[in-house]
C-alpha atoms as a PDB file:
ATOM      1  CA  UNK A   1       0.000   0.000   0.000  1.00  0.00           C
ATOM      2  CA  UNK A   2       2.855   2.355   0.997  1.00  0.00           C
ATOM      3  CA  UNK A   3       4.583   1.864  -2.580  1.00  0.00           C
ATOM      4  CA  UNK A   4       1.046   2.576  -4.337  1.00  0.00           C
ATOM      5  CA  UNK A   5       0.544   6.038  -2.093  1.00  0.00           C
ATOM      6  CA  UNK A   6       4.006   7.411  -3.043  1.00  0.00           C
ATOM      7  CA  UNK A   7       3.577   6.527  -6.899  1.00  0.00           C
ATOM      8  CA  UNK A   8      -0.081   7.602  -6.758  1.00  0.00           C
ATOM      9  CA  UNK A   9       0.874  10.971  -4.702  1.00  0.00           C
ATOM     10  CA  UNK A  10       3.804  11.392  -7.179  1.00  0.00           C
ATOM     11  CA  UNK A  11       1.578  10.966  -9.917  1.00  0.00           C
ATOM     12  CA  UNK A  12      -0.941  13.301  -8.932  1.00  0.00           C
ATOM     13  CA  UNK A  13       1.225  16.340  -7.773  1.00  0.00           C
ATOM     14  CA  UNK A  14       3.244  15.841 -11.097  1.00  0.00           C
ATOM     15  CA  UNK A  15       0.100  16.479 -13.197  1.00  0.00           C
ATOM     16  CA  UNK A  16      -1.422  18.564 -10.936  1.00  0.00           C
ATOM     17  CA  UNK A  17       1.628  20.950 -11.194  1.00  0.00           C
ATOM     18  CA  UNK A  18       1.700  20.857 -15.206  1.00  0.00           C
ATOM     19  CA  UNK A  19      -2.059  20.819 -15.403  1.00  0.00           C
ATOM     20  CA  UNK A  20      -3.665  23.069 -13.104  1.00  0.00           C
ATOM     21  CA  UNK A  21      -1.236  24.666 -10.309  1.00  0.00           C
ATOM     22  CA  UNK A  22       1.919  25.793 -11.978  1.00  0.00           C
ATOM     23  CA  UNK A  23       2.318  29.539 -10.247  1.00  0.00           C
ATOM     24  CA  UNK A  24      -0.442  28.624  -7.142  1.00  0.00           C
ATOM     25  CA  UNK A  25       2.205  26.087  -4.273  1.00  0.00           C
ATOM     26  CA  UNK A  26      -0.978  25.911  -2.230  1.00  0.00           C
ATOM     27  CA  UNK A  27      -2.817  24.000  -4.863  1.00  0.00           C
ATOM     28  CA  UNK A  28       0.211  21.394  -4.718  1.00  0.00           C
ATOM     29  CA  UNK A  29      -0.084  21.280  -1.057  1.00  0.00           C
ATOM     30  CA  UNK A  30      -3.802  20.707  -1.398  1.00  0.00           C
ATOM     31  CA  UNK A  31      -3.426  17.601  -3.561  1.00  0.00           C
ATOM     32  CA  UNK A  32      -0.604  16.266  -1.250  1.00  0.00           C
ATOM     33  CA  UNK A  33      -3.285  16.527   1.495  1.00  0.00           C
ATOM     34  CA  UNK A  34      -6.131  14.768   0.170  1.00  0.00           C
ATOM     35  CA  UNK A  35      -4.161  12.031  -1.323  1.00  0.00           C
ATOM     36  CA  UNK A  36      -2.508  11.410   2.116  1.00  0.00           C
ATOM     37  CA  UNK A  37      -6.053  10.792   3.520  1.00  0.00           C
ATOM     38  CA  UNK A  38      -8.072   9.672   0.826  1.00  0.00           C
ATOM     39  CA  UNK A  39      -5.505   6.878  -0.242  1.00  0.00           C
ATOM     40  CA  UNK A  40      -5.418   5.317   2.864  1.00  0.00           C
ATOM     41  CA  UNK A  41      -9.661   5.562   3.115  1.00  0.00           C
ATOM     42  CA  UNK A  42      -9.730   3.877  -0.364  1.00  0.00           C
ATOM     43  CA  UNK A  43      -7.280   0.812   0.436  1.00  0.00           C
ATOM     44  CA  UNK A  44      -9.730   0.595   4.026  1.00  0.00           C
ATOM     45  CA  UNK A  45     -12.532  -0.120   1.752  1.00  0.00           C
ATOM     46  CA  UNK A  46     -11.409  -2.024  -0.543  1.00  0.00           C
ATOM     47  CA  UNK A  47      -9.791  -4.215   2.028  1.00  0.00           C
ATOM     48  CA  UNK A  48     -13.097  -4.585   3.839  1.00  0.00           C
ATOM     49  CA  UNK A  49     -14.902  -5.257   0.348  1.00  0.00           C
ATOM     50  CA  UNK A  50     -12.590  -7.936  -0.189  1.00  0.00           C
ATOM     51  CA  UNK A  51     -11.399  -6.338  -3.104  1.00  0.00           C
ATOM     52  CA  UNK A  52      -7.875  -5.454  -2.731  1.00  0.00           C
ATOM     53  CA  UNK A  53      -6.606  -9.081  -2.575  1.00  0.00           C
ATOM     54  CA  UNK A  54      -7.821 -10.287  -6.080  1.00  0.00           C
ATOM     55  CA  UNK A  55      -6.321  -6.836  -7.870  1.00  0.00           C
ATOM     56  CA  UNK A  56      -5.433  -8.025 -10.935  1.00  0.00           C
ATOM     57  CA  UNK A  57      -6.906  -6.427 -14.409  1.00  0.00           C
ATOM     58  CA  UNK A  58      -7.739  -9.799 -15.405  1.00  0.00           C
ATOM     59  CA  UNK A  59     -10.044 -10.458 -12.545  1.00  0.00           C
ATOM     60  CA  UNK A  60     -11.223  -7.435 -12.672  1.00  0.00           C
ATOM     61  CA  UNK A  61     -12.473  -7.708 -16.348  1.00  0.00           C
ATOM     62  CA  UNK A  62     -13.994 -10.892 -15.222  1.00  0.00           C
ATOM     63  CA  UNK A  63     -15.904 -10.262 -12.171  1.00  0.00           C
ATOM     64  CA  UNK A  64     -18.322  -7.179 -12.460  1.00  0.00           C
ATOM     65  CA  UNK A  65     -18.756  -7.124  -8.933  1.00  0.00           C
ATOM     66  CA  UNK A  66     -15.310  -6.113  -8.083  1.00  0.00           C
ATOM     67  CA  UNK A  67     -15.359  -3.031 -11.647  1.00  0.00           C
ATOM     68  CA  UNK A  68     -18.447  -2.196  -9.612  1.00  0.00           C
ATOM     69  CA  UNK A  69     -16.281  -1.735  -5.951  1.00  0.00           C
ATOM     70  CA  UNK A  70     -13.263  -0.308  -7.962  1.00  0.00           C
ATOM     71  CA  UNK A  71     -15.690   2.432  -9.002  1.00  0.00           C
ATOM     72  CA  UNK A  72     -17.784   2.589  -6.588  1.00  0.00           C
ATOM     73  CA  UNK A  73     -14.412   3.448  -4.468  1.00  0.00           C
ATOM     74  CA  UNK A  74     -12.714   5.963  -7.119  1.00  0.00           C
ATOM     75  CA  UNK A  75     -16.094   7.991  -7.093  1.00  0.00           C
ATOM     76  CA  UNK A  76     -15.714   8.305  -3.373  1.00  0.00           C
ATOM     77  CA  UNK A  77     -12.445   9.728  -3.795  1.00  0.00           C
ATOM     78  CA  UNK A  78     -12.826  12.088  -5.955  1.00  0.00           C
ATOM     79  CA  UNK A  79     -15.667  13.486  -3.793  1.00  0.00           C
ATOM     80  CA  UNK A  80     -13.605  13.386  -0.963  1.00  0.00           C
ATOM     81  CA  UNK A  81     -10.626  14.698  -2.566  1.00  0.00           C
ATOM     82  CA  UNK A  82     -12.865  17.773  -3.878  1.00  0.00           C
ATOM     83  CA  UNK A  83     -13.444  19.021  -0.482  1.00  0.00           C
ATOM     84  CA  UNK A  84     -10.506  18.922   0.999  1.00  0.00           C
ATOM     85  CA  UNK A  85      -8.918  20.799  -2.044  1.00  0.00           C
ATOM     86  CA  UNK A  86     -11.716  22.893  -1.696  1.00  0.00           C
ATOM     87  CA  UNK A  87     -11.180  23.301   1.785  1.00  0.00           C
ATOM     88  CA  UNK A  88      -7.563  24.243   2.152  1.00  0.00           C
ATOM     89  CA  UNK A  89      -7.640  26.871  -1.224  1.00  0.00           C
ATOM     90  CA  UNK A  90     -10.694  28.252   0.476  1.00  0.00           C
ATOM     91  CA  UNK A  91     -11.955  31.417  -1.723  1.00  0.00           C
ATOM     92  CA  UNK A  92      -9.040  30.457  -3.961  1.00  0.00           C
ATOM     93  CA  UNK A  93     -11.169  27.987  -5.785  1.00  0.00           C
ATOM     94  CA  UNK A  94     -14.658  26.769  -6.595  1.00  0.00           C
ATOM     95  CA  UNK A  95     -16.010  23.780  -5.695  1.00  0.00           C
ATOM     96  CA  UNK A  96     -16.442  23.217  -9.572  1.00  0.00           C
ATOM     97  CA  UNK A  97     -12.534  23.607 -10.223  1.00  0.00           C
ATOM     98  CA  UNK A  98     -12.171  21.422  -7.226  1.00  0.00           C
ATOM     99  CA  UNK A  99     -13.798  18.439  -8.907  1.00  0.00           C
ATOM    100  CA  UNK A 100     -12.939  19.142 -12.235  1.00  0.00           C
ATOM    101  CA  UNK A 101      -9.164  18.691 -10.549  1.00  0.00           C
ATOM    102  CA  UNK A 102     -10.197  16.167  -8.458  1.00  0.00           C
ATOM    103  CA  UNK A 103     -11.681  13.978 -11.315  1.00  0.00           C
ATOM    104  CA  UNK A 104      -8.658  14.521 -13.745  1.00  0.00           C
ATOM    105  CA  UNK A 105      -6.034  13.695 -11.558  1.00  0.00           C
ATOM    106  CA  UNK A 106      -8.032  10.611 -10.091  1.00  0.00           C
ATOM    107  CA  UNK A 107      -8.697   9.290 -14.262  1.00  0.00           C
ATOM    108  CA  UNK A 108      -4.622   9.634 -14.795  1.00  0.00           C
ATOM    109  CA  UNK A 109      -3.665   8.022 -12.099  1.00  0.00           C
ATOM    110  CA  UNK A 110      -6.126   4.992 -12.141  1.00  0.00           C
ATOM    111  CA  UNK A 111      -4.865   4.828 -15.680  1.00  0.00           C
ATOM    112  CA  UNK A 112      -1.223   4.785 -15.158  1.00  0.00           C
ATOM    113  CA  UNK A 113      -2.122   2.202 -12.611  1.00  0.00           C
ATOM    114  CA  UNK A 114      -3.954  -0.153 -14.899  1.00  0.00           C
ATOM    115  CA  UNK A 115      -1.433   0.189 -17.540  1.00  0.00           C
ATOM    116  CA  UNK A 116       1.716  -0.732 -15.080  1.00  0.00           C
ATOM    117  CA  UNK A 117      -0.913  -3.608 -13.437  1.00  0.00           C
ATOM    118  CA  UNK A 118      -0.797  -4.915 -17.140  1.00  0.00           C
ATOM    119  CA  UNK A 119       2.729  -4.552 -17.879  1.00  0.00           C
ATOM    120  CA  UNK A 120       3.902  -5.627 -14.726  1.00  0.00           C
ATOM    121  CA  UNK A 121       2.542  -9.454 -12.984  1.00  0.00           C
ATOM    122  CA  UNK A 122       0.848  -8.721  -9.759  1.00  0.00           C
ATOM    123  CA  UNK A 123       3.581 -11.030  -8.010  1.00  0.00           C
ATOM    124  CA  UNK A 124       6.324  -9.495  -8.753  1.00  0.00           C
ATOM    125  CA  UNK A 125       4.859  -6.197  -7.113  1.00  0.00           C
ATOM    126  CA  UNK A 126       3.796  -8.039  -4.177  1.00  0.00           C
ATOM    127  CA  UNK A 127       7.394  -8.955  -3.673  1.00  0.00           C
ATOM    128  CA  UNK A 128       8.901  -5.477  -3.664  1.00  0.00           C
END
């Protein structure tokens, strides 16, 4: 999980910088924030789903119940992550920016992390 909150963070902040926050630091600090507690909420759940130990694209594409979990999750984070962007830029930002942010960030990085989940086995990240 650790591994997965540094590369998602990374990921996030990267984009984040180029996309949205380039001459605003707080915006970076905002993202930083809400990844550091929604990451940890979205693991939670999909631990207590039952999800997180069969995370493999090809079960996914197999078993609709777990897509449906896996999205059900992401949607919660991006929610979650809108506020608390929303919260620390304050007057800075409207809550419309804040999801627009929220939800672009949150489609890159689940994308990047499909696309390494298919280049690289499941095992072999369980044993780093």
């Amino acid at each position: 999980m650790f591994s997965g909150l540094l590369f998602g963070t990374a990921v996030e902040i990267i984009c984040g910088y180029l996309l949205f926050f380039r001459k605003q630091k707080k915006g970076i600090w905002a993202i930083l924030i809400a990844n550091i507690i929604s990451f940890p909420l979205f693991y939670l759940y999909l631990t207590a789903t039952h999800s997180y130990l069969s995370f493999t694209v090809r079960y996914m594409m197999m078993h609709v119940t777990w897509f449906l979990y896996l999205v059900f999750g992401e949607v919660a984070v991006i929610f979650i992550e809108m506020f608390i962007i929303k919260l620390v830029l304050k007057n800075e930002i409207t809550y419309r920016k804040s999801f627009l942010i929220s939800l672009v960030l949150n489609i890159i990085s689940v994308i990047l992390g499909i696309a390494i989940q298919i280049l690289i086995p499941i095992e072999i990240i369980f044993k780093l």
